[in-house]
N, C-alpha and C. Protein backbone atom coordinates (compact mmCIF):
# COMPACT_ATOMS: atom_id res chain seq x y z
N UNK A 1 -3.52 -2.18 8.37
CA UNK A 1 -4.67 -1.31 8.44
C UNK A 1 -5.59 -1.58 7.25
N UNK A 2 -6.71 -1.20 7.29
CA UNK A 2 -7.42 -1.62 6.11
C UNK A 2 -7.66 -0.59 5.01
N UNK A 3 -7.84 -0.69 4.11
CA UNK A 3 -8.18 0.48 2.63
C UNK A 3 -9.02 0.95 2.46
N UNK A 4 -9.58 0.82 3.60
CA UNK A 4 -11.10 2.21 3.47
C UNK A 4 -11.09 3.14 4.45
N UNK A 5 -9.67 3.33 4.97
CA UNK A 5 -9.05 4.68 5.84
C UNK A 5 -8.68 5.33 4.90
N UNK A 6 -8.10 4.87 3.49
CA UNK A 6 -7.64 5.86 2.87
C UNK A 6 -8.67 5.76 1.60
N UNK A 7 -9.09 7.44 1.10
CA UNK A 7 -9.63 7.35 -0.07
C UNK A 7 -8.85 7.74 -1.11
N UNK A 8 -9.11 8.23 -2.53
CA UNK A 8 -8.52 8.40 -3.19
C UNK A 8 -7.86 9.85 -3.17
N UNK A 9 -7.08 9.81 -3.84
CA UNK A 9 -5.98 11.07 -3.54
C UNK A 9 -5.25 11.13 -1.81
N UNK A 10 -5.35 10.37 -0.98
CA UNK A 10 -5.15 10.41 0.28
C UNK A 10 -3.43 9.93 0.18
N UNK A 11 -2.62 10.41 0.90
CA UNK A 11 -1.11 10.33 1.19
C UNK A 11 -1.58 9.35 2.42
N UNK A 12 -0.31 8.19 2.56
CA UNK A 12 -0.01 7.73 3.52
C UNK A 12 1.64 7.36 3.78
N UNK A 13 2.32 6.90 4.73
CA UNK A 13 3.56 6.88 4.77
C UNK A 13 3.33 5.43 5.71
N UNK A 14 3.94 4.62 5.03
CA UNK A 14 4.20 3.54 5.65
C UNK A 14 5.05 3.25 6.87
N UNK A 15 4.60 2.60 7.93
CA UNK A 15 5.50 2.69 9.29
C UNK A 15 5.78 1.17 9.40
N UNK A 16 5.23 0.59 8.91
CA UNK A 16 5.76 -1.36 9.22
C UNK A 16 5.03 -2.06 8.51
N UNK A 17 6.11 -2.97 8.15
CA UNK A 17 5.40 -3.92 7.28
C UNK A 17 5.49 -5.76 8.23
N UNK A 18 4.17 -6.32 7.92
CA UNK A 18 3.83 -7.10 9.06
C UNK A 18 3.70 -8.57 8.48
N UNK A 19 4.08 -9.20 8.84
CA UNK A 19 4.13 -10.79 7.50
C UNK A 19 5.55 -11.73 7.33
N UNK A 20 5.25 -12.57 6.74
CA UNK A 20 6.37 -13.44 6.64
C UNK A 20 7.67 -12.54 5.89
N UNK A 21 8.41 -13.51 6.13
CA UNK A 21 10.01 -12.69 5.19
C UNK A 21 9.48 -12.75 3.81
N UNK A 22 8.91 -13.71 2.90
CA UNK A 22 8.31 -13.65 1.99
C UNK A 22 7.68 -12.64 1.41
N UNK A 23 6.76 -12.29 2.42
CA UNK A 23 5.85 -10.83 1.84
C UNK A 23 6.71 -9.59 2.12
N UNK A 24 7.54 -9.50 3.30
CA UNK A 24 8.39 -8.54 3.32
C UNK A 24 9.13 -8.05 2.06
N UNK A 25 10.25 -9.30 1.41
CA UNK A 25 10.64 -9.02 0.08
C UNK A 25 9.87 -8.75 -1.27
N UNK A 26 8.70 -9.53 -1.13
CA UNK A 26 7.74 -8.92 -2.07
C UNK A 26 7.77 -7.32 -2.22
N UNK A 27 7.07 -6.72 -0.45
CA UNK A 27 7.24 -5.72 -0.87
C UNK A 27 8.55 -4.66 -1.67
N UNK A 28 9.59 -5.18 -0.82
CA UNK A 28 10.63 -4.33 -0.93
C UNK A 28 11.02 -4.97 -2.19
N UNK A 29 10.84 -5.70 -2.93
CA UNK A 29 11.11 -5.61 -4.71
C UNK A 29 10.22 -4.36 -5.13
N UNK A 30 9.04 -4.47 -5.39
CA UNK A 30 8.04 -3.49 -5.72
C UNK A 30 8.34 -1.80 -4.78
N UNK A 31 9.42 -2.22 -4.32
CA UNK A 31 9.51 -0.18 -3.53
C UNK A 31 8.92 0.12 -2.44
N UNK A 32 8.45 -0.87 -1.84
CA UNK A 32 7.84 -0.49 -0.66
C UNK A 32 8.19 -0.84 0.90
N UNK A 33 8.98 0.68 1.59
CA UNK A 33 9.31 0.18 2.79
C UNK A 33 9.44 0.69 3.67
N UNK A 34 9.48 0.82 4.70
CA UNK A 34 9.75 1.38 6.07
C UNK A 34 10.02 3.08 5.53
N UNK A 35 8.83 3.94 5.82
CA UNK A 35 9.14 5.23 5.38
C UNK A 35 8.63 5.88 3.83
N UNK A 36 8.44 4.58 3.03
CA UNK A 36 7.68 5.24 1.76
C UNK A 36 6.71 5.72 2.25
N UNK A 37 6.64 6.77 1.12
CA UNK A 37 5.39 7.86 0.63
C UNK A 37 4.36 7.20 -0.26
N UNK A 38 3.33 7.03 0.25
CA UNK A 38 2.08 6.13 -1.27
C UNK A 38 1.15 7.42 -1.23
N UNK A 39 0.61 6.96 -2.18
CA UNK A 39 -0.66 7.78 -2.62
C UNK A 39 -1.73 6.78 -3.05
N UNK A 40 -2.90 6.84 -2.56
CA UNK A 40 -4.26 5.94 -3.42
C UNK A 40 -4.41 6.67 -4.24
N UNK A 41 -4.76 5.85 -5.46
CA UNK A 41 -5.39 6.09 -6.54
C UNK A 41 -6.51 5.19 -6.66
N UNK A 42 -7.54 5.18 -7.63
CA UNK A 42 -8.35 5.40 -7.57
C UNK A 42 -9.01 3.56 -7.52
N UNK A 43 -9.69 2.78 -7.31
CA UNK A 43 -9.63 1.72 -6.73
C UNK A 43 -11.47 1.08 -7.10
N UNK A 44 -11.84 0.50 -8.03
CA UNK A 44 -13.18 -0.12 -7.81
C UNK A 44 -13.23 -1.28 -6.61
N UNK A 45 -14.31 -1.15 -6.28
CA UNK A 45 -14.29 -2.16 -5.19
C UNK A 45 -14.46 -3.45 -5.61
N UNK A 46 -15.48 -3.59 -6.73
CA UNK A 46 -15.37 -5.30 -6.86
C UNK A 46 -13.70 -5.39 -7.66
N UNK A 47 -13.15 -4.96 -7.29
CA UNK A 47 -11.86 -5.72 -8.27
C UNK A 47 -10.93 -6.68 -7.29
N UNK A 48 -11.11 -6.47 -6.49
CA UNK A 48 -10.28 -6.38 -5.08
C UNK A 48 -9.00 -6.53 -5.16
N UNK A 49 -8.45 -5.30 -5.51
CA UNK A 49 -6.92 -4.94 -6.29
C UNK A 49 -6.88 -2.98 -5.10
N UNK A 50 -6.37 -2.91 -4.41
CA UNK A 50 -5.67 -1.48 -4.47
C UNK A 50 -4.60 -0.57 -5.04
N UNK A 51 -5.04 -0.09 -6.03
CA UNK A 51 -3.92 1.21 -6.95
C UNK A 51 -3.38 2.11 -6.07
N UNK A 52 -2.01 2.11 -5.90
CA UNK A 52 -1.17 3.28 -5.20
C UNK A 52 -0.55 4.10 -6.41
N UNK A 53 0.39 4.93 -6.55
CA UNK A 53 1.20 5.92 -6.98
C UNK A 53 2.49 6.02 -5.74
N UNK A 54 3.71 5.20 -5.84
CA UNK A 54 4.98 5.75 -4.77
C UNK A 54 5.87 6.00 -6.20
N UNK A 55 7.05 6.68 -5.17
CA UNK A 55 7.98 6.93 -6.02
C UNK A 55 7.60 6.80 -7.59
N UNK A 56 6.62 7.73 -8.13
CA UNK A 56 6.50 8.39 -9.54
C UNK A 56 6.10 6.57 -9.77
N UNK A 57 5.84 5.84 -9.41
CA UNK A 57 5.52 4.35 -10.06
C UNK A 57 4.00 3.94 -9.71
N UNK A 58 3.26 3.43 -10.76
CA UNK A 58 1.80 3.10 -9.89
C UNK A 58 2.14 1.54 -9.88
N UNK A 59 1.09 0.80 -8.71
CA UNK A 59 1.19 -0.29 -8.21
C UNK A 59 0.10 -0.40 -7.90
N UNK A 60 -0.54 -2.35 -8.35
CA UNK A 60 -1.69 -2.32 -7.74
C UNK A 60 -1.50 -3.51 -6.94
N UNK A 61 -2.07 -3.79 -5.45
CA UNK A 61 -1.94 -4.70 -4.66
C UNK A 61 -3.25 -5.78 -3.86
N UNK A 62 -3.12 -7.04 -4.16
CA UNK A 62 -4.33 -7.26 -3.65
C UNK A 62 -4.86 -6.81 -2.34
N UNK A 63 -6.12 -6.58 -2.06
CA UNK A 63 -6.51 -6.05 -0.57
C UNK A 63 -5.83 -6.89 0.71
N UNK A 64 -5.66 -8.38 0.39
CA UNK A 64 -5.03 -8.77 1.50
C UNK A 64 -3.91 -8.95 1.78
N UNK A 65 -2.89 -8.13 0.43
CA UNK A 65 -1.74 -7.88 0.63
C UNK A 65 -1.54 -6.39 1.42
N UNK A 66 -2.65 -5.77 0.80
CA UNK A 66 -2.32 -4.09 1.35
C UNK A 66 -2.02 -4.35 2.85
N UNK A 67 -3.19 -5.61 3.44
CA UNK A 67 -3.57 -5.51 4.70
C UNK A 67 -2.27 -6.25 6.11
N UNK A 68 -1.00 -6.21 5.46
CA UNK A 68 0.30 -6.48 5.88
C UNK A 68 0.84 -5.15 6.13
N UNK A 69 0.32 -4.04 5.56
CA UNK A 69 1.25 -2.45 5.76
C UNK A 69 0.65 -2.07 7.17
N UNK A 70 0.88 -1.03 7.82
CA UNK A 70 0.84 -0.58 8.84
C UNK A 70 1.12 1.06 8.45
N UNK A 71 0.10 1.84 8.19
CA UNK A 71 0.85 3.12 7.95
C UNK A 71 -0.24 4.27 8.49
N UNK A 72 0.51 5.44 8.44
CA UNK A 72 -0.28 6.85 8.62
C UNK A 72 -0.53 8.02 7.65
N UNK A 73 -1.74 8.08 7.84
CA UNK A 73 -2.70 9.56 7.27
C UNK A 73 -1.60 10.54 6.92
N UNK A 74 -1.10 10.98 6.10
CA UNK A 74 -0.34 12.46 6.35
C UNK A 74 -1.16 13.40 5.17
């Protein structure tokens, strides 16, 4: 999904992650998986980096990494 569904302060919960086994483990080193809780934080656009907050940890991810998650609004 893309990063301008979610703004800042917005909860999402991840439902699938979509990509090679490669990016899969990426994520799941960094905490991210099937069922995490994220939060955006706060994000300039020319950086092209997205800041989350999961599990009490912030993380920033490039946009065309974000764009491997699959998740929902909560």
């Amino acid at each position: 999904m893309k990063a301008e569904i979610l703004t800042e302060g917005d909860n999402a919960k991840i439902t699938a992650i979509n990509g090679s086994e490669e990016i899969k483990n990426y994520f799941l080193a960094n905490g991210i998986a099937t069922g995490t809780i994220i939060t955006k934080n706060y994000s300039p656009k020319y950086a092209g980096l997205i800041n989350l907050t999961l599990n009490g940890k912030m993380l920033s991810l490039r946009k065309k990494d974000f764009e491997h998650l699959e998740f929902i609004k909560i």
